[in-house]
N, C-alpha and C. Protein backbone atom coordinates (compact mmCIF):
# COMPACT_ATOMS: atom_id res chain seq x y z
N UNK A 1 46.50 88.94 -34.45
CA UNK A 1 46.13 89.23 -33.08
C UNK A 1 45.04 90.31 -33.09
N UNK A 2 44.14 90.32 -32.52
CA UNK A 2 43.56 90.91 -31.71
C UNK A 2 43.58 91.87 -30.64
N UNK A 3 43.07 93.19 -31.00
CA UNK A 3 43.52 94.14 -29.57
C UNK A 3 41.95 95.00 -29.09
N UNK A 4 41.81 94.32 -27.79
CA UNK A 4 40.96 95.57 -27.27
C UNK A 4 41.53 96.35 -26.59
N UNK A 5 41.55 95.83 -25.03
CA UNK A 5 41.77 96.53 -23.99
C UNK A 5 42.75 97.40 -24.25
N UNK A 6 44.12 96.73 -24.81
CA UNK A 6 45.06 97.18 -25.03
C UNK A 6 45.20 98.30 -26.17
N UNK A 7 44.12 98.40 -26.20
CA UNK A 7 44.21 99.82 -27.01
C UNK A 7 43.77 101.11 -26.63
N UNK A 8 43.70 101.09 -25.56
CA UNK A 8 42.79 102.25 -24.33
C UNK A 8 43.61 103.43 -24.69
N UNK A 9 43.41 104.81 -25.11
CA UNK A 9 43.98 105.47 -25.12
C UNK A 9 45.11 106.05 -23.95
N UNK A 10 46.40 106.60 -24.19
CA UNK A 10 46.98 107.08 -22.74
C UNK A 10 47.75 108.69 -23.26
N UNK A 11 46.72 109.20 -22.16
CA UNK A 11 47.52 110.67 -21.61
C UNK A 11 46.29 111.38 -22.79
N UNK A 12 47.08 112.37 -23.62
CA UNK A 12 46.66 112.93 -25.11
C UNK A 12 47.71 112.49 -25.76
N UNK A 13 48.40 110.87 -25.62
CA UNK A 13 49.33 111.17 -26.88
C UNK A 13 49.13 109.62 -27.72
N UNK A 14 47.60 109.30 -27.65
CA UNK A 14 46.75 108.90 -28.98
C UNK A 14 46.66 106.91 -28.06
N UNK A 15 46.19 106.08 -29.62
CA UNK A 15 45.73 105.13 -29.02
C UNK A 15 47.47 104.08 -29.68
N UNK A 16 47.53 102.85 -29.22
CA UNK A 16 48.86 102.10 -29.10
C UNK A 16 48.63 101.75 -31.04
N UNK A 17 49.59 101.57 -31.73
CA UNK A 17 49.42 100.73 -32.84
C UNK A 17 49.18 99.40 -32.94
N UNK A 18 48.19 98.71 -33.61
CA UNK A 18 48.39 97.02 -33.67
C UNK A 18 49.82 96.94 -33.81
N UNK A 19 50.79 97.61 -34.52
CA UNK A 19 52.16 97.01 -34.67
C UNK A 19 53.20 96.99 -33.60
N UNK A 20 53.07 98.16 -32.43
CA UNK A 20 53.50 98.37 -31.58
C UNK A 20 52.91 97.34 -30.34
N UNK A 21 51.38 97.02 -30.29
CA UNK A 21 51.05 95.79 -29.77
C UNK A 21 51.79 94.28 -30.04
N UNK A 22 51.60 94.30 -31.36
CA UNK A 22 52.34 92.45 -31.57
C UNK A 22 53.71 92.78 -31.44
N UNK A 23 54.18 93.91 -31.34
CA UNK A 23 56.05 93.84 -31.43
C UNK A 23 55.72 93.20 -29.66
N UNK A 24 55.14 94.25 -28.72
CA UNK A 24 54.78 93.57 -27.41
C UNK A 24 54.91 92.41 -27.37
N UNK A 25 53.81 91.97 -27.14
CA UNK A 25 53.47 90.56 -27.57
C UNK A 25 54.57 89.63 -27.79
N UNK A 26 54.76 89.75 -29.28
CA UNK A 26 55.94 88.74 -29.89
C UNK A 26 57.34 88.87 -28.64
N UNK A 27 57.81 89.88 -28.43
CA UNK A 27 58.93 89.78 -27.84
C UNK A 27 58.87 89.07 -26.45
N UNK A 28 57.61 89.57 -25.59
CA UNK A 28 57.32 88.77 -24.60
C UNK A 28 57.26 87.67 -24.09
N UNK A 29 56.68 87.34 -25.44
CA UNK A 29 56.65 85.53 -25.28
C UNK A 29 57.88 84.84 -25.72
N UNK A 30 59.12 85.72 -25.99
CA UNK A 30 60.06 85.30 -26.24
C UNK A 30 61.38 85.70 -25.25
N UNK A 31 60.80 86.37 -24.00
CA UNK A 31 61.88 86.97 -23.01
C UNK A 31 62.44 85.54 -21.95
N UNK A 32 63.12 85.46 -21.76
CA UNK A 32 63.00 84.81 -20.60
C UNK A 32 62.49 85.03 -19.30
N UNK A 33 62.00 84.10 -18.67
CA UNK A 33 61.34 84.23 -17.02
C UNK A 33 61.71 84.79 -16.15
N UNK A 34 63.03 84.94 -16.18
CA UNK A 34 64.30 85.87 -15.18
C UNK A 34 63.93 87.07 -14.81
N UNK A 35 63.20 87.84 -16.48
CA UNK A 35 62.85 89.08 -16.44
C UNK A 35 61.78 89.07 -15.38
N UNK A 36 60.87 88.17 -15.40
CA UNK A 36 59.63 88.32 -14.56
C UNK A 36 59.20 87.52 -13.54
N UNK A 37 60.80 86.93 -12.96
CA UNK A 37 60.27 86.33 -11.50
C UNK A 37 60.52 86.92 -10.64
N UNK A 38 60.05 86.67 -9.02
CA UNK A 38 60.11 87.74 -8.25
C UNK A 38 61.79 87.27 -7.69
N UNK A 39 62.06 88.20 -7.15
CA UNK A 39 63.62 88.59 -7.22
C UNK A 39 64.46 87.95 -5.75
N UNK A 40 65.04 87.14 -5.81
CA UNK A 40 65.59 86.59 -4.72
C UNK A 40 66.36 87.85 -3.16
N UNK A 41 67.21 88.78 -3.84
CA UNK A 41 67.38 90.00 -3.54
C UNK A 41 66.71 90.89 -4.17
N UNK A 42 65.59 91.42 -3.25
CA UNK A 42 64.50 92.16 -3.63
C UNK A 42 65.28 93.95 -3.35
N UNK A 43 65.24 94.49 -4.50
CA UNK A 43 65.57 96.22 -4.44
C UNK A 43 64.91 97.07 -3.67
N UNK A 44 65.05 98.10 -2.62
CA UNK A 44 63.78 98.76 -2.41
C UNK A 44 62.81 99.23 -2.93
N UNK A 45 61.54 99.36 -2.25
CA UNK A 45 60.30 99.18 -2.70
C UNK A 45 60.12 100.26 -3.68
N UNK A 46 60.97 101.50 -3.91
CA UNK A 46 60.61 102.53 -4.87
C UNK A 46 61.74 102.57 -6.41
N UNK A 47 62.46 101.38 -6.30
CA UNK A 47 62.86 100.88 -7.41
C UNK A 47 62.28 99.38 -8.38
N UNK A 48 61.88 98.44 -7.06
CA UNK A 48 61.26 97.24 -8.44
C UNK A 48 59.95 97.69 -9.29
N UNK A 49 59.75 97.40 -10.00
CA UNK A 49 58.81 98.09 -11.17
C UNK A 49 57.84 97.30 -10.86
N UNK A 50 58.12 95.56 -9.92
CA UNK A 50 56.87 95.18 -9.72
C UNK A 50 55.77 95.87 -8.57
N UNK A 51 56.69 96.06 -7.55
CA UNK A 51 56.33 97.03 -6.30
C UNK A 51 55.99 98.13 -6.50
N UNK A 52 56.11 98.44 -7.54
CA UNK A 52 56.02 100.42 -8.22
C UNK A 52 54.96 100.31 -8.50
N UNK A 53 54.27 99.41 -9.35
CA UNK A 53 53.01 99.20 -9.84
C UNK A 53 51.91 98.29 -9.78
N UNK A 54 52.35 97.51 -8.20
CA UNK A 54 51.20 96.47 -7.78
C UNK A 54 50.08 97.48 -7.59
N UNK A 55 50.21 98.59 -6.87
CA UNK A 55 48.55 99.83 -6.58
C UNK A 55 47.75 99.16 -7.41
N UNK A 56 48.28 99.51 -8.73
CA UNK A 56 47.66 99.18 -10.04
C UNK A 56 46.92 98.59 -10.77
N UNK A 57 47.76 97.10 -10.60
CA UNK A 57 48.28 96.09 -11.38
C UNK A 57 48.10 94.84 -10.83
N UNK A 58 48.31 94.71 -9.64
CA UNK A 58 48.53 93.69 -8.52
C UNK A 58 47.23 93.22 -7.86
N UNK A 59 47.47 92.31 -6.87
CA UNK A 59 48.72 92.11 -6.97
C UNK A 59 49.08 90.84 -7.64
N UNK A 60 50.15 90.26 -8.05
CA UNK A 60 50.68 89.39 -9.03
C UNK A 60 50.52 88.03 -8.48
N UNK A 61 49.54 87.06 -9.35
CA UNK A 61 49.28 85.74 -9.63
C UNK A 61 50.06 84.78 -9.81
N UNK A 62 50.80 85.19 -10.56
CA UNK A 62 52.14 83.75 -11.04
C UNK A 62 52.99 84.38 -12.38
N UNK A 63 53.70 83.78 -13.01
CA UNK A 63 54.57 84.51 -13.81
C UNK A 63 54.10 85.21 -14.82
N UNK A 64 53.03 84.40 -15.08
CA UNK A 64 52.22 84.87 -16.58
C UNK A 64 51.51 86.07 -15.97
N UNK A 65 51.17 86.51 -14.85
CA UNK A 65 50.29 87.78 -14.60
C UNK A 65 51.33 88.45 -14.62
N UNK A 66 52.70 88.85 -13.58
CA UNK A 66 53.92 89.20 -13.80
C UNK A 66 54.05 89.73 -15.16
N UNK A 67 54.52 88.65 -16.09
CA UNK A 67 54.75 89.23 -17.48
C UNK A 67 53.67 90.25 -18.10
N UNK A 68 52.64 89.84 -18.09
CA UNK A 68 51.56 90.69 -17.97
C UNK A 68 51.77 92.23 -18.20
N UNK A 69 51.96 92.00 -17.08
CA UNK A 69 52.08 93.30 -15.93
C UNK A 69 53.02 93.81 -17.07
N UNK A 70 54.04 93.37 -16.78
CA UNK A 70 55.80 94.38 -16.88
C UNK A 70 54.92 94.72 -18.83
N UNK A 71 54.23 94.09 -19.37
CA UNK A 71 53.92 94.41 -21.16
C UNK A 71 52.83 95.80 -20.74
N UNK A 72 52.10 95.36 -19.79
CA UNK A 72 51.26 96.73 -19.63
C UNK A 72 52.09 97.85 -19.55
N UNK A 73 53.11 97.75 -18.47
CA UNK A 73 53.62 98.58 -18.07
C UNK A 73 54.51 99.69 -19.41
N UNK A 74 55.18 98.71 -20.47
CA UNK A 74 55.80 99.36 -21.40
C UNK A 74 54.94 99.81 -22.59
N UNK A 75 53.54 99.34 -22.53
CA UNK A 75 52.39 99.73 -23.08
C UNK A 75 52.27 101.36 -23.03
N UNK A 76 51.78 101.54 -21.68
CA UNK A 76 51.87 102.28 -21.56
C UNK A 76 52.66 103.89 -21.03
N UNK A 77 54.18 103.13 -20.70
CA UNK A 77 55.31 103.83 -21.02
C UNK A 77 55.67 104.51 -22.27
N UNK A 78 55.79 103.54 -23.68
CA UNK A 78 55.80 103.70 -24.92
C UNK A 78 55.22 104.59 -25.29
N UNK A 79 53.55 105.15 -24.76
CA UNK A 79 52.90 105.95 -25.28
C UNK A 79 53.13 106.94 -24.90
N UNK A 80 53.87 107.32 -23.23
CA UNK A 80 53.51 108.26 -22.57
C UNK A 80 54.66 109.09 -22.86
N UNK A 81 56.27 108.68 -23.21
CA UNK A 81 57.16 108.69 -23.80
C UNK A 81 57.06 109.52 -24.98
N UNK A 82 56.60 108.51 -25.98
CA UNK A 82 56.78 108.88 -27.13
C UNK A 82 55.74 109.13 -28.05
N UNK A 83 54.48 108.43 -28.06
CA UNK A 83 53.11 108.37 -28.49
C UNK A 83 53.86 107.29 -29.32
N UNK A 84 54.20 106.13 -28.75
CA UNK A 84 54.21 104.79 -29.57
C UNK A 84 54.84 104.72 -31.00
N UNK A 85 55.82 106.39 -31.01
CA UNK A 85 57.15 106.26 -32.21
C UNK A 85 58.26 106.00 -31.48
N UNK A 86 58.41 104.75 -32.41
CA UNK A 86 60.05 103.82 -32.28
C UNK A 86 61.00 104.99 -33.09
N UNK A 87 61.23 105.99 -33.53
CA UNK A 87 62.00 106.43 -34.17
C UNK A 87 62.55 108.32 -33.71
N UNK A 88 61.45 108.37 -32.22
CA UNK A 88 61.95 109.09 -31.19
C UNK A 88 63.37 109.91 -30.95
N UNK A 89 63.55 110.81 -30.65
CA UNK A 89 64.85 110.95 -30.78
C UNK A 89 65.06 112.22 -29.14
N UNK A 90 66.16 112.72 -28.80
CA UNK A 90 66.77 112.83 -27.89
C UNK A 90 65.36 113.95 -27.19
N UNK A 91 65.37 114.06 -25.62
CA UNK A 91 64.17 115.03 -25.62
C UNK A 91 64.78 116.80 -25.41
N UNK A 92 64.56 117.44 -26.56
CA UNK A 92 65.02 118.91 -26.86
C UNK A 92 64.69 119.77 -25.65
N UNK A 93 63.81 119.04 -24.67
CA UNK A 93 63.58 120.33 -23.80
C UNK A 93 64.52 119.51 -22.35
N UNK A 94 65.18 118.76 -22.49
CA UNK A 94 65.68 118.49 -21.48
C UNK A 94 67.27 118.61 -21.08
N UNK A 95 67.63 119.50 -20.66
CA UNK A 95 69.11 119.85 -20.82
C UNK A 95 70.33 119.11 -20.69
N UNK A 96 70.32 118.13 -19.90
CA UNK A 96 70.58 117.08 -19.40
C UNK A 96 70.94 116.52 -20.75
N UNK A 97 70.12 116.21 -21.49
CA UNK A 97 70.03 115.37 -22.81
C UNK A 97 71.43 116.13 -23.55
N UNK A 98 72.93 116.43 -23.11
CA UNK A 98 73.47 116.85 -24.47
C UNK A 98 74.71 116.02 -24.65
N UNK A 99 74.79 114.95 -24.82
CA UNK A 99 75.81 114.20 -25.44
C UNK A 99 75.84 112.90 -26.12
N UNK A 100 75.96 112.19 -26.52
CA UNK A 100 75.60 110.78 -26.80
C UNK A 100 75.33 109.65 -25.65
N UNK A 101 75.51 109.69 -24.83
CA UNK A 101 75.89 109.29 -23.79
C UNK A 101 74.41 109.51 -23.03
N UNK A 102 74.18 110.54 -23.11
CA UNK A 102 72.73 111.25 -22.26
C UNK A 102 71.31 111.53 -22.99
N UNK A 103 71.65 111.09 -24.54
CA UNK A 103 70.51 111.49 -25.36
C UNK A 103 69.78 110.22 -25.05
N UNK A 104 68.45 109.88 -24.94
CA UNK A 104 67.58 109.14 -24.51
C UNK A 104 66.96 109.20 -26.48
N UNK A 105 66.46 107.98 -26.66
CA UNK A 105 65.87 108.05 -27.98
C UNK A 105 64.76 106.28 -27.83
N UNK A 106 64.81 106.06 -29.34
CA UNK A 106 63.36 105.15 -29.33
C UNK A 106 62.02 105.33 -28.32
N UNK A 107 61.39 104.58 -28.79
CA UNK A 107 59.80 104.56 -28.00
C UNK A 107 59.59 104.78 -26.65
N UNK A 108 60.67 104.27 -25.94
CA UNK A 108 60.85 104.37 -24.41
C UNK A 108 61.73 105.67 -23.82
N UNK A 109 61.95 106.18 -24.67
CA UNK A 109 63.18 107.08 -24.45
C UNK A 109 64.29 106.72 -23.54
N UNK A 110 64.95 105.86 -23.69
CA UNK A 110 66.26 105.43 -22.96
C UNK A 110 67.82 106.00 -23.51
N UNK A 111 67.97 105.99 -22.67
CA UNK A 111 70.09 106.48 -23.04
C UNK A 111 70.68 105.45 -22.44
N UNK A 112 72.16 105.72 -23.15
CA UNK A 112 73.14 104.60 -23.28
C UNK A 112 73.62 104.84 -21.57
N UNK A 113 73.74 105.75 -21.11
CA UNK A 113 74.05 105.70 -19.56
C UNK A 113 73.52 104.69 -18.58
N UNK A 114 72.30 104.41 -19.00
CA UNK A 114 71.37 103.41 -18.14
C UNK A 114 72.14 102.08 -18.09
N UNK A 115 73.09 101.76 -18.51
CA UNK A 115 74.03 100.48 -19.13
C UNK A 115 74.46 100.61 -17.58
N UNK A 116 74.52 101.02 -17.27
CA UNK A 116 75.79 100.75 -15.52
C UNK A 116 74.31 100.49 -14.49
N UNK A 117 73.01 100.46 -14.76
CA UNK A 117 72.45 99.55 -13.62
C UNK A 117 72.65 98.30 -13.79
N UNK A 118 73.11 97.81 -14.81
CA UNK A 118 73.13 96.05 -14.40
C UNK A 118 73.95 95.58 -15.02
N UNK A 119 74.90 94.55 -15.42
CA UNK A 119 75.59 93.82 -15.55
C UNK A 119 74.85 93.16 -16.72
N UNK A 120 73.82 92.59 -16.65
CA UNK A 120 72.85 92.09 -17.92
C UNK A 120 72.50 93.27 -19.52
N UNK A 121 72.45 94.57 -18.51
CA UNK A 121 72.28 95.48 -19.80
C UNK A 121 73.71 95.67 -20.41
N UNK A 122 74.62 95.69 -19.58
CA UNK A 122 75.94 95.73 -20.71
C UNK A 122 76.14 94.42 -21.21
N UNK A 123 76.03 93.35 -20.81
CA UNK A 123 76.32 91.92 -21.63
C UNK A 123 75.58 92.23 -23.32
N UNK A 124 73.77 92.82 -22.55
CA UNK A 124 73.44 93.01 -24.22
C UNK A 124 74.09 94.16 -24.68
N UNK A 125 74.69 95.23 -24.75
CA UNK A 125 75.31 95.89 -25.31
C UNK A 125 76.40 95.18 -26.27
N UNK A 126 77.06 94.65 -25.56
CA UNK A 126 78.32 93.65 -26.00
C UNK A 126 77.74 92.87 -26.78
N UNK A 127 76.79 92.25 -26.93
CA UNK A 127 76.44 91.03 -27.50
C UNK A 127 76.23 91.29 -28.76
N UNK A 128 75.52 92.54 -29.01
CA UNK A 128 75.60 93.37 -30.11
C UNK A 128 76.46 94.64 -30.30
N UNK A 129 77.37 94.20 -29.68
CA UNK A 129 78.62 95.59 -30.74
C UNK A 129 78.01 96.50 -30.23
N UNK A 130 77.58 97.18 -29.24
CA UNK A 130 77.22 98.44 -28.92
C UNK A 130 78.19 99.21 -28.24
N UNK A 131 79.14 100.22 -28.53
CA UNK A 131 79.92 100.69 -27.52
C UNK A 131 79.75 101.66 -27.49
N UNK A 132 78.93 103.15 -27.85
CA UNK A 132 79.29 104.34 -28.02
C UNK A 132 77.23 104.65 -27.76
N UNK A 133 77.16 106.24 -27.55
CA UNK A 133 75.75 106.30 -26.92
C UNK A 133 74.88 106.20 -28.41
N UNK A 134 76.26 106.80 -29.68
CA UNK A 134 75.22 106.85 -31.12
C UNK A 134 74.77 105.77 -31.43
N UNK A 135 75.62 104.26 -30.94
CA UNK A 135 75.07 102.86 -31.53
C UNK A 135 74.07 102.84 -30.83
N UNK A 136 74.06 103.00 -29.55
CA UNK A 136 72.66 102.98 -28.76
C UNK A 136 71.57 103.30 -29.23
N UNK A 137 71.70 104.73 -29.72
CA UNK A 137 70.38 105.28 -30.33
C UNK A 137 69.80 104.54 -31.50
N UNK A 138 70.85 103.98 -31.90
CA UNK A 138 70.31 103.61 -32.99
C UNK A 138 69.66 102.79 -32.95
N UNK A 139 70.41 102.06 -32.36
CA UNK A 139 69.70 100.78 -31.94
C UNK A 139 68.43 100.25 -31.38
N UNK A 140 67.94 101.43 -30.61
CA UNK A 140 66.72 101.51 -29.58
C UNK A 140 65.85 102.06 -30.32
N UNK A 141 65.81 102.49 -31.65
CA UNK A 141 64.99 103.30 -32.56
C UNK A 141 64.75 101.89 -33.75
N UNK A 142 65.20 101.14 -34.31
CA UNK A 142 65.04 100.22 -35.19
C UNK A 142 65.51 99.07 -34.74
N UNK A 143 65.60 98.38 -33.90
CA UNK A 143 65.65 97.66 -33.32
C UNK A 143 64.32 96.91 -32.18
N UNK A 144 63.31 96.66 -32.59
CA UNK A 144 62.18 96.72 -31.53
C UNK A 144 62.37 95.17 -30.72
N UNK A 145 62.55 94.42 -30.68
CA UNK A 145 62.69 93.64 -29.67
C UNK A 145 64.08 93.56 -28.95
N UNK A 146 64.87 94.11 -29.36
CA UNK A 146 66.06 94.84 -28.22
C UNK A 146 65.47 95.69 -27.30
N UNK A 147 65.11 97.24 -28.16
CA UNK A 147 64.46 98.03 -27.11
C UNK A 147 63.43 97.73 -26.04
N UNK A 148 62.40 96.52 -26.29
CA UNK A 148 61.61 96.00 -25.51
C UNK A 148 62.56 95.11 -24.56
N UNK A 149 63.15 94.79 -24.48
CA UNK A 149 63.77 93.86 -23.86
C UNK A 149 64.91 94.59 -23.03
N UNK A 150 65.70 95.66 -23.36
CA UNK A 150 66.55 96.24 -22.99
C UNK A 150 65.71 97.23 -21.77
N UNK A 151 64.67 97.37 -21.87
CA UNK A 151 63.93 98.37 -21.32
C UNK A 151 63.16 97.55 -20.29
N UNK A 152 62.39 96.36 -20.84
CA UNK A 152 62.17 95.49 -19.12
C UNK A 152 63.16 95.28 -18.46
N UNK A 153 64.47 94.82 -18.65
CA UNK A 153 65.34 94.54 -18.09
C UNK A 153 65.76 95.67 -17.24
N UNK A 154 65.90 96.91 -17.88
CA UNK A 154 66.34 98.40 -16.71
C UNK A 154 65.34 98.42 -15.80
N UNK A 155 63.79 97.98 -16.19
CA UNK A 155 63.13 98.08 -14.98
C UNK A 155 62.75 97.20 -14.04
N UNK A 156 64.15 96.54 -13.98
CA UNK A 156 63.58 95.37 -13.10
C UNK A 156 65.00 95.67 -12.48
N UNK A 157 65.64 96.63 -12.65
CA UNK A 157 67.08 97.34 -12.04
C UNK A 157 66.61 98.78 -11.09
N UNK A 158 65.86 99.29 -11.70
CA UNK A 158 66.03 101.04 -11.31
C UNK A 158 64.45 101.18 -12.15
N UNK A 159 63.52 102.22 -11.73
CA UNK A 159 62.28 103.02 -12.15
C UNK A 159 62.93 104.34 -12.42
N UNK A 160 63.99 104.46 -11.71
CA UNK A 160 64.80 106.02 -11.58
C UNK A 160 64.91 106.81 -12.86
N UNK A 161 65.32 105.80 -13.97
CA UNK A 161 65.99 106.19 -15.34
C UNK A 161 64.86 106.53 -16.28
N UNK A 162 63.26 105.89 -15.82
CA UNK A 162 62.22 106.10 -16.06
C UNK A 162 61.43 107.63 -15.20
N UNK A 163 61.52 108.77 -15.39
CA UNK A 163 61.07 109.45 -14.89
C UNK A 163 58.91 109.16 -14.88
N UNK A 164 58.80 109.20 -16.03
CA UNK A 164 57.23 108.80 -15.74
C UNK A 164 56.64 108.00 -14.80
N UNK A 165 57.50 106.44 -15.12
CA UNK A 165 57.30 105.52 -13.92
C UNK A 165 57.35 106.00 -11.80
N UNK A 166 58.96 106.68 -12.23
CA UNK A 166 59.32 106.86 -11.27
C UNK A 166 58.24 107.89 -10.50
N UNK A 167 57.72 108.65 -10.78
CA UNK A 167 56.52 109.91 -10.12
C UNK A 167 55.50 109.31 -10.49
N UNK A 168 55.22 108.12 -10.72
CA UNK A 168 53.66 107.83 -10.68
C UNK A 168 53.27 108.04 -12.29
N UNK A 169 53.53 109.04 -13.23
CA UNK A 169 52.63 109.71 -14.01
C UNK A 169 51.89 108.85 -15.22
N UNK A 170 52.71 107.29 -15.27
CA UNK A 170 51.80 106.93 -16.02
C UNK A 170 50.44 105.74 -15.12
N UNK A 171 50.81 106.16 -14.01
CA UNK A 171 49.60 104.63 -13.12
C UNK A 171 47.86 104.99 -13.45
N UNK A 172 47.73 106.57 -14.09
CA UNK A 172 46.61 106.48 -14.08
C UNK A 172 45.73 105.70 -15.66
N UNK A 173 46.91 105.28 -16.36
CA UNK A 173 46.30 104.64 -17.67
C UNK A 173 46.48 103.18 -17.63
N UNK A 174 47.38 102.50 -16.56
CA UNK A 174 47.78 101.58 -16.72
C UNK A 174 46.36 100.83 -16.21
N UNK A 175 46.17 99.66 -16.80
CA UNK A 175 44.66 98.83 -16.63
C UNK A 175 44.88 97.72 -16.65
N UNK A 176 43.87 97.33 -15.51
CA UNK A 176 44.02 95.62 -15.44
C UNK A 176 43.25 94.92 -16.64
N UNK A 177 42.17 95.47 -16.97
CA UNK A 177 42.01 94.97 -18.23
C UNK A 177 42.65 94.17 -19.23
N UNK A 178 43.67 95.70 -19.75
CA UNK A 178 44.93 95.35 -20.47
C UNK A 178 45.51 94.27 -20.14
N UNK A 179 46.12 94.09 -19.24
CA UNK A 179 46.67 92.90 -18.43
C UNK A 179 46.31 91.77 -18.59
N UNK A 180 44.68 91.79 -18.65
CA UNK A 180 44.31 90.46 -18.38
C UNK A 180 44.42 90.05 -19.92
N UNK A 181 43.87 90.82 -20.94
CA UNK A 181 44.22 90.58 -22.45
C UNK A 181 46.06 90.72 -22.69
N UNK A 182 46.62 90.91 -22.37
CA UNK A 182 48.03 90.53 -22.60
C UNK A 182 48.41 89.22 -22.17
N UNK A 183 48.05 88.60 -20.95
CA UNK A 183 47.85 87.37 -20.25
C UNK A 183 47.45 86.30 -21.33
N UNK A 184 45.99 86.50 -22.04
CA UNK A 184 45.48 85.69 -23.00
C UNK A 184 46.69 85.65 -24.21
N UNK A 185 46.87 86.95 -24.24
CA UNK A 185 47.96 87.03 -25.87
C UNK A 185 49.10 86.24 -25.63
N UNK A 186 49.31 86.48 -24.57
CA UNK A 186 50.69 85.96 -24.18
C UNK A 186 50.76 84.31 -24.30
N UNK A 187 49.77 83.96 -23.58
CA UNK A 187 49.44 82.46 -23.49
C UNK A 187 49.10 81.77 -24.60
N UNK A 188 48.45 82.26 -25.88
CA UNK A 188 48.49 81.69 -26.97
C UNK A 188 49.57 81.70 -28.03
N UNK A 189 49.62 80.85 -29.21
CA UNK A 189 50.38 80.57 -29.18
C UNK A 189 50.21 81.05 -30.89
């Protein structure tokens, strides 16, 4: 694969890896559509991640722009997070962060608490033996198409658990550009 757009730098915390791109990529084209159709019971407008970031992004074409979208979006989450390390670990300045349960880790920085927005994120918990916040971590750190997948899925629940998303702070890197080259990636085969 090929990366331009999608390599735009975000924030000061550097440019995306080709490897962190095709993990994108690959998992995407392997999510199901569920993740990225528009929602029969639609959430309010300051929780769907599609509504959070049409300003942006939008507004959305058909599924494949959708998917698009939601890969930009963890594009540049991933970076803003973590600078695009899967091996991330709990955030030390956040107090909040002290138990297994509350430690947020991998690329996205997520915690095992986030499991009670949906019914779908605990099925995958279960599906893989996850019961405790340490399997979590672990899991979300070496595990890259879980964590990609576990992480569209919360945001198509709640932006809340996402503080960056949730205040805006990553909309100023997010690019349609990107988008439109994730669109192509996505679509080939």
């Amino acid at each position: 694969m090929t990366f331009s757009s999608t390599k735009h730098p975000v924030l000061n915390r550097g440019v995306p890896t080709d490897d962190f791109l095709t993990a994108l990529v690959t998992c995407f084209r392997a999510l199901p559509g569920e993740i990225f159709a528009e929602r029969q019971d639609p959430p309010t407008p300051d929780i769907d991640i599609y509504t959070k970031v049409r300003p942006a992004l939008g507004p959305w074409l058909s599924l494949g722009h959708r998917r698009a979208g939601l890969a930009e979006t963890l594009r540049v989450l991933g970076m803003f997070e973590s600078s695009g390390r899967w091996n991330e670990g709990a955030d030390v300045t956040n107090p909040t962060e002290n138990n297994p349960e509350t430690k947020s880790a991998g690329i996205f920085q997520i915690s095992y608490n986030s499991r009670g927005f949906g019914q779908d994120l605990r099925d995958m918990l279960a599906a893989r033996g996850i019961r405790d916040g340490d399997a979590f971590q672990v899991r979300m750190k070496c595990d890259h198409p879980f964590a990609i997948e576990y992480t569209a899925r919360l945001l198509r629940h709640t932006d809340r658990h996402n503080g960056p998303v949730h205040r805006h702070e990553i909309d100023p890197w997010l690019s349609r550009d990107a988008v439109a080259e994730f669109e192509q990636l996505l679509a080939s085969a």
